[in-house]
C-alpha atoms as a PDB file:
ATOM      1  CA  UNK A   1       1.422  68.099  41.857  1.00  0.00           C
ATOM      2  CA  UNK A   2       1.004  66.134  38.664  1.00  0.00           C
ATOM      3  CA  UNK A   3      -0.378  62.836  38.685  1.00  0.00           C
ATOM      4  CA  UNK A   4      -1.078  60.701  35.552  1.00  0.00           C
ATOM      5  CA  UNK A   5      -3.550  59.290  34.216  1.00  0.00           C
ATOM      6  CA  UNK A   6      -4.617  55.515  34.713  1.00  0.00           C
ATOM      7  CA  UNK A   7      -5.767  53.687  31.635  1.00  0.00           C
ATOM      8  CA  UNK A   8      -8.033  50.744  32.372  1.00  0.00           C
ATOM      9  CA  UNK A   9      -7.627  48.401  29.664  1.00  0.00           C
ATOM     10  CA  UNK A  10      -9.363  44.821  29.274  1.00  0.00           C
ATOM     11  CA  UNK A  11      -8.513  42.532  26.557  1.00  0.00           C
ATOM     12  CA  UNK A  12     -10.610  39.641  25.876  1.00  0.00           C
ATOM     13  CA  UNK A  13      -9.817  37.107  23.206  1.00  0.00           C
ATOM     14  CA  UNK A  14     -12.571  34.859  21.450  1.00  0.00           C
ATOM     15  CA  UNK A  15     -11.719  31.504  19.487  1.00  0.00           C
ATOM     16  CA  UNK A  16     -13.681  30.324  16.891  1.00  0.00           C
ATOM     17  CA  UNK A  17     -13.716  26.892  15.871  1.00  0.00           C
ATOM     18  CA  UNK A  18     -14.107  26.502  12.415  1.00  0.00           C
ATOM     19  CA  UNK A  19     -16.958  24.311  11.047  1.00  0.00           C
ATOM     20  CA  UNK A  20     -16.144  21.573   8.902  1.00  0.00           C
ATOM     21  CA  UNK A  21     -18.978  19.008   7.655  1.00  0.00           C
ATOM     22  CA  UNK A  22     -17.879  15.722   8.666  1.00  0.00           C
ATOM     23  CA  UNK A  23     -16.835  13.531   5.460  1.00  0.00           C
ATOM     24  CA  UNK A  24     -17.422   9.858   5.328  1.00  0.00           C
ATOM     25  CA  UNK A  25     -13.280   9.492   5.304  1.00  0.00           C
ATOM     26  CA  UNK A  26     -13.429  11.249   8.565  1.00  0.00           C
ATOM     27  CA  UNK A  27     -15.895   8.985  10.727  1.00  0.00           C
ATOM     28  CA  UNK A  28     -14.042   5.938  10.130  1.00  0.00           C
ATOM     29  CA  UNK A  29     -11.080   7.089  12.134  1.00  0.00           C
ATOM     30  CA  UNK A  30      -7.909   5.560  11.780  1.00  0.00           C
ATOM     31  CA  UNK A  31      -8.479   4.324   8.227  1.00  0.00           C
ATOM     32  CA  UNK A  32      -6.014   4.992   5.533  1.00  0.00           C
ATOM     33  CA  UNK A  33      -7.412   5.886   1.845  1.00  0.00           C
ATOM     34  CA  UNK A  34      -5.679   5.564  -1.594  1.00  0.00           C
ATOM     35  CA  UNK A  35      -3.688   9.073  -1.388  1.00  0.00           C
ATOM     36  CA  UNK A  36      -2.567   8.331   2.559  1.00  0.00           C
ATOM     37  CA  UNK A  37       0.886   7.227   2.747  1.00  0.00           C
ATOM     38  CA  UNK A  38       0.446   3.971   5.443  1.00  0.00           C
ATOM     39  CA  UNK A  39       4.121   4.667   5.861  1.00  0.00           C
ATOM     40  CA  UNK A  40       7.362   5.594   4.802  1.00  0.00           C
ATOM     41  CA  UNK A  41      11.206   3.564   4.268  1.00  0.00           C
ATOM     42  CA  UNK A  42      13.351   6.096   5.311  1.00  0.00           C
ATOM     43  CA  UNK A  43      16.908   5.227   3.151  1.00  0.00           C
ATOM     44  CA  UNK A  44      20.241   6.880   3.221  1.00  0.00           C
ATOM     45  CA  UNK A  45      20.906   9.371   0.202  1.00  0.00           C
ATOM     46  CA  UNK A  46      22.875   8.070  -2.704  1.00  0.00           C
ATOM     47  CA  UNK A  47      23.110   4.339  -1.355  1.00  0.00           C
ATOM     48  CA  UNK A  48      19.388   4.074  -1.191  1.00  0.00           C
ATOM     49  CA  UNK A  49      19.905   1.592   1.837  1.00  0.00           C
ATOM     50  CA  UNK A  50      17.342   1.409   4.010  1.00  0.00           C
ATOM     51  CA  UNK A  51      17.536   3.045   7.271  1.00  0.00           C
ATOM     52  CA  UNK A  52      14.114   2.617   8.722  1.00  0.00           C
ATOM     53  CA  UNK A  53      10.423   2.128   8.767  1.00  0.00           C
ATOM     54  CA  UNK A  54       8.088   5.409   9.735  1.00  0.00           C
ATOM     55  CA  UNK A  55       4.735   4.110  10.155  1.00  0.00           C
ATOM     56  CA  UNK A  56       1.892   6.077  10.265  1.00  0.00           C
ATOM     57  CA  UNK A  57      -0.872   6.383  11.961  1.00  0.00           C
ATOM     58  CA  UNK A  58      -3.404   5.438  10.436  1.00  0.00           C
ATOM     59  CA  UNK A  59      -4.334   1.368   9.146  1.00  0.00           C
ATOM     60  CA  UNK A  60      -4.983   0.207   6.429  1.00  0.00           C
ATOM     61  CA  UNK A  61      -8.368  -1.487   5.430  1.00  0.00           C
ATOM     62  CA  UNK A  62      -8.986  -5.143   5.900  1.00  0.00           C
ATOM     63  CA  UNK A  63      -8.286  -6.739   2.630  1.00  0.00           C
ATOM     64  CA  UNK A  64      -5.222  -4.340   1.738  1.00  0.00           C
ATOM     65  CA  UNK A  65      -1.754  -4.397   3.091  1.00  0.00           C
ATOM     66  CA  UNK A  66       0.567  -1.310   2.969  1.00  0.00           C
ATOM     67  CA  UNK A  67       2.866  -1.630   0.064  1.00  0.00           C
ATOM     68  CA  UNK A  68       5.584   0.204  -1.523  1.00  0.00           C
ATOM     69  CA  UNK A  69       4.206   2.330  -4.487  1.00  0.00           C
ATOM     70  CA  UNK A  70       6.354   5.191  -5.040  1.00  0.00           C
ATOM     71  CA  UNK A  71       9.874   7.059  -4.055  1.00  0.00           C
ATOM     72  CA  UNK A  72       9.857  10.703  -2.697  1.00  0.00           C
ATOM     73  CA  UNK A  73      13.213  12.145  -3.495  1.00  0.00           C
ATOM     74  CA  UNK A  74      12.771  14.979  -1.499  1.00  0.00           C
ATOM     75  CA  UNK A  75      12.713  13.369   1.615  1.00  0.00           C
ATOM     76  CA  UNK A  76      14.903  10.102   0.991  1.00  0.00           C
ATOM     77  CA  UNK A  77      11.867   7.447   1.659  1.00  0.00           C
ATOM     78  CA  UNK A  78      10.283   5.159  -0.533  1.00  0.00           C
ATOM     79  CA  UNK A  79       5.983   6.284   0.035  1.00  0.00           C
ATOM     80  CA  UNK A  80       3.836   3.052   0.864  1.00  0.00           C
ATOM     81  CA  UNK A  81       0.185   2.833   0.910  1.00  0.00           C
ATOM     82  CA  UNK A  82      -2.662   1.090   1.013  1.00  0.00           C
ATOM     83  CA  UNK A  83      -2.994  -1.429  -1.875  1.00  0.00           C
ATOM     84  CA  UNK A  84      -4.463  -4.808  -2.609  1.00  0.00           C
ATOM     85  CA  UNK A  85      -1.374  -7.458  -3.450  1.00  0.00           C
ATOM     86  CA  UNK A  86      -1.841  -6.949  -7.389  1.00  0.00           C
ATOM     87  CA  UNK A  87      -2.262  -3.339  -7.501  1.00  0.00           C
ATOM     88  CA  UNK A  88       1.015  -2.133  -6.589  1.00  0.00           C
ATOM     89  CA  UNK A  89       2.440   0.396  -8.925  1.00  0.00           C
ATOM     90  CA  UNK A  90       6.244  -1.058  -8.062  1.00  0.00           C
ATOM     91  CA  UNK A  91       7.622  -2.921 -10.426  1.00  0.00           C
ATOM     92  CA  UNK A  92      10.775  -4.327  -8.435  1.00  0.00           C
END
């Protein structure tokens, strides 16, 4: 009689958590900087009419409001962020 072999095999998976140093940007939370988009006007190709508002996440500091400073063509939206009134990069 033939019997086979048993193989006793144990897997065991470790996760690592990578460390990143905590930036200043990061411990304020919900803040949005200069580069964040505070949102985005999502518009129908060609027409450019708007279809709607994606907001992000994030807010914008006290003293700024999220305006309209650039157009992403790739993704049909015009880009807002974080800007005081007489900074905005929009000239319409």
């Amino acid at each position: 009689m033939l019997v086979s072999p048993v193989i006793d095999v144990t897997i065991s998976f470790v996760c690592f958590q990578r460390a990143v140093a905590e930036t200043a940007e990061m411990s304020l939370g919900n803040t949005c900087f200069n580069s964040t988009p505070c949102g985005w006007l999502v518009y129908v190709p060609f027409t450019r009419r708007a279809d709607y508002f994606m907001k992000n996440t994030c807010e914008c500091p006290k003293g700024m409001s999220c305006l309209r400073t650039d157009d992403d063509l790739s993704v049909s939206a015009y880009v807002y962020r974080c800007r005081t009134e007489s900074s905005t990069n929009d000239s319409s």
